[in-house]
Protein backbone atom coordinates (compact mmCIF):
# COMPACT_ATOMS: atom_id res chain seq x y z
CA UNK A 1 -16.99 -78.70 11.10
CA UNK A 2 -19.81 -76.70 9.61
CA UNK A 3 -19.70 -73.91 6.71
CA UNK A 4 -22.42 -71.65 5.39
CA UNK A 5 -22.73 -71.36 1.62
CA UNK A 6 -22.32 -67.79 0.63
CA UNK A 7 -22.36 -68.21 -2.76
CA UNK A 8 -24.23 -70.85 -4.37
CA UNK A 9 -24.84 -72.39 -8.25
CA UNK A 10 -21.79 -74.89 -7.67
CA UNK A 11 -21.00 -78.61 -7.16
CA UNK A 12 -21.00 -80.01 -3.88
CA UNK A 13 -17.96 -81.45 -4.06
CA UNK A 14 -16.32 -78.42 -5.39
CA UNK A 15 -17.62 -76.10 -2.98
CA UNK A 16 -16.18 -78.42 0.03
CA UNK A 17 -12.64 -78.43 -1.80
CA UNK A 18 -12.87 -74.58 -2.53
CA UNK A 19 -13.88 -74.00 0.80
CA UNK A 20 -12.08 -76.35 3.26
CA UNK A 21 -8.92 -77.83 3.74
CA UNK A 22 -9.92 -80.62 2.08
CA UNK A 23 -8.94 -81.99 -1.25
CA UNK A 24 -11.43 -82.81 -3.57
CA UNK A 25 -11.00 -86.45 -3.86
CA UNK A 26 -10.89 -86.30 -0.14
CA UNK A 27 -14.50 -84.23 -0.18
CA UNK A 28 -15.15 -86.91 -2.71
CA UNK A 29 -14.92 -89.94 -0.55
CA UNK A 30 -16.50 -88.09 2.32
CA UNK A 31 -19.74 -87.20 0.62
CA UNK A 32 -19.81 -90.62 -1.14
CA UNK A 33 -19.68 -92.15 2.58
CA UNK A 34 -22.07 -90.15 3.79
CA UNK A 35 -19.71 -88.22 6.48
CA UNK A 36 -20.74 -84.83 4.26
CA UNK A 37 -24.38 -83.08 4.60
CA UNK A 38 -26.11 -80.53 3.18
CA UNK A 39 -28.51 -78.84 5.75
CA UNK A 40 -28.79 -82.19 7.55
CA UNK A 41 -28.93 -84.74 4.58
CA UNK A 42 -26.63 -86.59 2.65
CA UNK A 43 -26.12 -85.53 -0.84
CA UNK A 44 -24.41 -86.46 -4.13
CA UNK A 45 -21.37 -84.78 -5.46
CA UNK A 46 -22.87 -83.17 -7.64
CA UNK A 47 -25.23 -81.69 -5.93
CA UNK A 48 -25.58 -77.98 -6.33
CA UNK A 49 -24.92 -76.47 -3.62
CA UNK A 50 -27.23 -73.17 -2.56
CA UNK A 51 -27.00 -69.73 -0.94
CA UNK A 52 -27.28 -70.55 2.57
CA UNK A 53 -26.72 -74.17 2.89
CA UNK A 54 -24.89 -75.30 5.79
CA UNK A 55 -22.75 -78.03 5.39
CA UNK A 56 -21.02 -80.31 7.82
CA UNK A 57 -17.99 -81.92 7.24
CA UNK A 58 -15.24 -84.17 8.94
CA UNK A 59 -11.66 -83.28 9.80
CA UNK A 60 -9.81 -86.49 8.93
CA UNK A 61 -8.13 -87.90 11.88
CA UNK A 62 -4.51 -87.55 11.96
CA UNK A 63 -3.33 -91.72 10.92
CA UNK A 64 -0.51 -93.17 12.13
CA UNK A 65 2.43 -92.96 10.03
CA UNK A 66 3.98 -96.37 9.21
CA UNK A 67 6.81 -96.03 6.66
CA UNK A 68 10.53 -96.54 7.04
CA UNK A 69 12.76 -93.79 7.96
CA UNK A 70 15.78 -93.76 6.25
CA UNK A 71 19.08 -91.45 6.74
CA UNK A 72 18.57 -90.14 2.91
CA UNK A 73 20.66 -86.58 2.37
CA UNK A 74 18.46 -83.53 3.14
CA UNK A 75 18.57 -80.22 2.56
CA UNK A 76 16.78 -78.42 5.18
CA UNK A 77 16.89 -74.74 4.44
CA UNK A 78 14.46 -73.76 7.53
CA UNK A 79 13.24 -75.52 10.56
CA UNK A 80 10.69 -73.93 13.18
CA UNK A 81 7.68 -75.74 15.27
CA UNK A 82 5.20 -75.78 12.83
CA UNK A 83 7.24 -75.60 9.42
CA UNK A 84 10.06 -77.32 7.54
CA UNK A 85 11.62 -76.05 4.04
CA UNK A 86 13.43 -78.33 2.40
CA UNK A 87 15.28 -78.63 -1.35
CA UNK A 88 14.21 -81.37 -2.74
CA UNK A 89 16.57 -82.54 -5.36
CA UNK A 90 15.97 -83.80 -9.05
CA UNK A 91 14.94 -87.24 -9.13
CA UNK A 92 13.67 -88.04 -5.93
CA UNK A 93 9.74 -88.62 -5.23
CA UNK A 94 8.08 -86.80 -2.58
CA UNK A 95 6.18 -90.04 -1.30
CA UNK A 96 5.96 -93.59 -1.49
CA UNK A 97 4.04 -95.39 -4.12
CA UNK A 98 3.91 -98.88 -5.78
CA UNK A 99 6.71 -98.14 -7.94
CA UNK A 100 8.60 -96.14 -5.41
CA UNK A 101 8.34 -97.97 -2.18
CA UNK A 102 11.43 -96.43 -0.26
CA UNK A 103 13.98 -93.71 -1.03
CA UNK A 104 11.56 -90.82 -1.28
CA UNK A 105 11.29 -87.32 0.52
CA UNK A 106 8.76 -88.88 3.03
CA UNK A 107 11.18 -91.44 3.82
CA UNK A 108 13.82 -88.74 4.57
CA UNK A 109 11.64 -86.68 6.17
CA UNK A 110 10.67 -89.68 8.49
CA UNK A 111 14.38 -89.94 9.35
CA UNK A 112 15.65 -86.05 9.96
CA UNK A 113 12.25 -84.70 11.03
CA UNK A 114 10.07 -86.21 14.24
CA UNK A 115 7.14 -84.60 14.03
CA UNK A 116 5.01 -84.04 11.22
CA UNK A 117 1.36 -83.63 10.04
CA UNK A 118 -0.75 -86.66 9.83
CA UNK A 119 -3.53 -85.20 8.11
CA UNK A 120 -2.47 -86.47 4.41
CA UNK A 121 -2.01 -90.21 6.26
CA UNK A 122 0.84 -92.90 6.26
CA UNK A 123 1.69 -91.86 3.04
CA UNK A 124 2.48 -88.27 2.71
CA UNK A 125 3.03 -87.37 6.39
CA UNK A 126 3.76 -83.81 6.38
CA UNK A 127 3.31 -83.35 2.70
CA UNK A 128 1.05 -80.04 1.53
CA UNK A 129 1.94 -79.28 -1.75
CA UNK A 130 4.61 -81.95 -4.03
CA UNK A 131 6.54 -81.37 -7.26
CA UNK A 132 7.49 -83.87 -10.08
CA UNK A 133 9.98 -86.26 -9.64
CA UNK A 134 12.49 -84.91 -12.41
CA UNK A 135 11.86 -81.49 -10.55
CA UNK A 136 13.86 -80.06 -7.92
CA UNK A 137 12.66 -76.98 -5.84
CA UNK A 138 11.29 -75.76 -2.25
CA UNK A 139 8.78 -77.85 -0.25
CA UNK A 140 6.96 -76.28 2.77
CA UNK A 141 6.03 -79.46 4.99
CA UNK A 142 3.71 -79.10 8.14
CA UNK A 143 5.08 -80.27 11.69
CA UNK A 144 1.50 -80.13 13.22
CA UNK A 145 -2.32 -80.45 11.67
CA UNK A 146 -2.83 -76.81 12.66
CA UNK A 147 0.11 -75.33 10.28
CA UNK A 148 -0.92 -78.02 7.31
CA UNK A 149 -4.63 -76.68 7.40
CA UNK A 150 -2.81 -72.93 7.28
CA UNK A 151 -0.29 -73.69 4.21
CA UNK A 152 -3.26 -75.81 2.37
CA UNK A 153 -5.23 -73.19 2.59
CA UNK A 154 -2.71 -70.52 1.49
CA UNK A 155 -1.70 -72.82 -1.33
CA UNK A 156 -5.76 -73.20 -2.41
CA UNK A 157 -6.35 -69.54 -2.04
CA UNK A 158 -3.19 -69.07 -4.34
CA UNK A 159 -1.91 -66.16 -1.69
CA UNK A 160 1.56 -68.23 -1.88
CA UNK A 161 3.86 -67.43 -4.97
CA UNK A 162 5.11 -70.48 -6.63
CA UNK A 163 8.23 -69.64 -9.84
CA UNK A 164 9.07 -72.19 -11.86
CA UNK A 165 12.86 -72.20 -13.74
CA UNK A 166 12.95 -74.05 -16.88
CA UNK A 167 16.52 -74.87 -18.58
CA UNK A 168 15.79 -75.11 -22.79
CA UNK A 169 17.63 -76.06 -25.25
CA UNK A 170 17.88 -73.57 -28.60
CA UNK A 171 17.73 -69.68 -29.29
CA UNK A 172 14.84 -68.03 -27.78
CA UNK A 173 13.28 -64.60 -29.25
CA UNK A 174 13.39 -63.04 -25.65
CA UNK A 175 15.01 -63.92 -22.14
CA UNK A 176 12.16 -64.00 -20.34
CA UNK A 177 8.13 -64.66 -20.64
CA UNK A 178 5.37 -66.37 -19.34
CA UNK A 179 3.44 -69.76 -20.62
CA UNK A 180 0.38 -69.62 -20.85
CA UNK A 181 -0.59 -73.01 -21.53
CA UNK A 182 -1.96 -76.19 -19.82
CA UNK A 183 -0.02 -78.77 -18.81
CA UNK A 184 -0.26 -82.20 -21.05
CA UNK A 185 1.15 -85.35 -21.12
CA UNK A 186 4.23 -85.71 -23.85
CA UNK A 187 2.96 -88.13 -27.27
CA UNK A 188 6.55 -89.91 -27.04
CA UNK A 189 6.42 -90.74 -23.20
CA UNK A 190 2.97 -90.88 -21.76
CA UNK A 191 4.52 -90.12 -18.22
CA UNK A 192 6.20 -87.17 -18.82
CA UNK A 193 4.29 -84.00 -18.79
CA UNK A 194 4.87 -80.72 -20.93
């Protein structure tokens, strides 16, 4: 695939993720192996990228998933060729890791649903956005490559509206507001985030 730079003064690596369907650790790797190139030569990351570069890219081919399907409870709230909404409850991962080998949404997902994108590989089949573990909430997951490059790209150009609930503990000054704050990682447990 090939893009023209409209709008230069940016890193490479950043204008692929911005720009593409691809993540930026995934434009990362690409440019490091030299399957990205500016104008018809490999470049750095952090390269900066210019008004009227054209840079080609690869689609990643779809792998072949390989996990375990297993008949896990799940919510499917809608179901059409190209797009599956599911609840995914509190306390279940989205997809398998080292810690988390079996029992996550992918593994469900595997079991209730037979087609699904292969563009994030064996491990997130399907998978274009995720929440947190101790989070439960609404996960659009792709049937087909052509609908995951759609809902990534509605998810990176933020055109899809994502609420968050919290539950709190205590007497707040108003019922509702907004947070305005980044995200960090708690001082008392290094893996939760706040």
């Amino acid at each position: 695939m090939e893009i023209k730079i409209e709008l230069g003064g940016i890193r490479l690596d950043k204008a692929l993720a911005d720009l593409t369907e691809l993540s930026r650790s995934l434009a990362n790797e690409q440019i490091k192996s030299g399957q990205v190139l500016v104008n018809g030569q490999s470049k750095k990351a952090k390269y900066t990228v210019q008004v009227g570069d054209l840079i080609s890219y690869q689609v990643p081919e779809p792998e072949v998933l390989e996990y375990v399907a297993e008949n896990l409870p799940l919510e499917i709230l809608y179901q059409d060729e190209d797009v599956v909404v599911v609840n995914k409850p509190q306390g279940m991962v989205v997809h398998p890791s080292a810690g988390h080998p079996s029992g996550t949404l992918v593994n469900a997902l595997l079991y209730h649903v037979k087609d699904l994108s292969g563009i994030n590989g064996v491990v997130r089949p399907g998978i274009v956005h995720r929440i947190d573990k101790d989070t439960s909430g609404l996960l659009m997951i792709a049937k087909n490559d052509e609908s995951h490059l759609a809902l990534a790209k509605e998810l990176k150009a933020k055109k899809s509206l994502r609420k968050y609930w919290a539950i709190v503990h205590g007497n707040l000054p108003n019922d509702r507001g907004v947070i305005e704050a980044p995200i960090g990682r708690s001082e008392k447990d290094r893996k939760n985030k706040l």
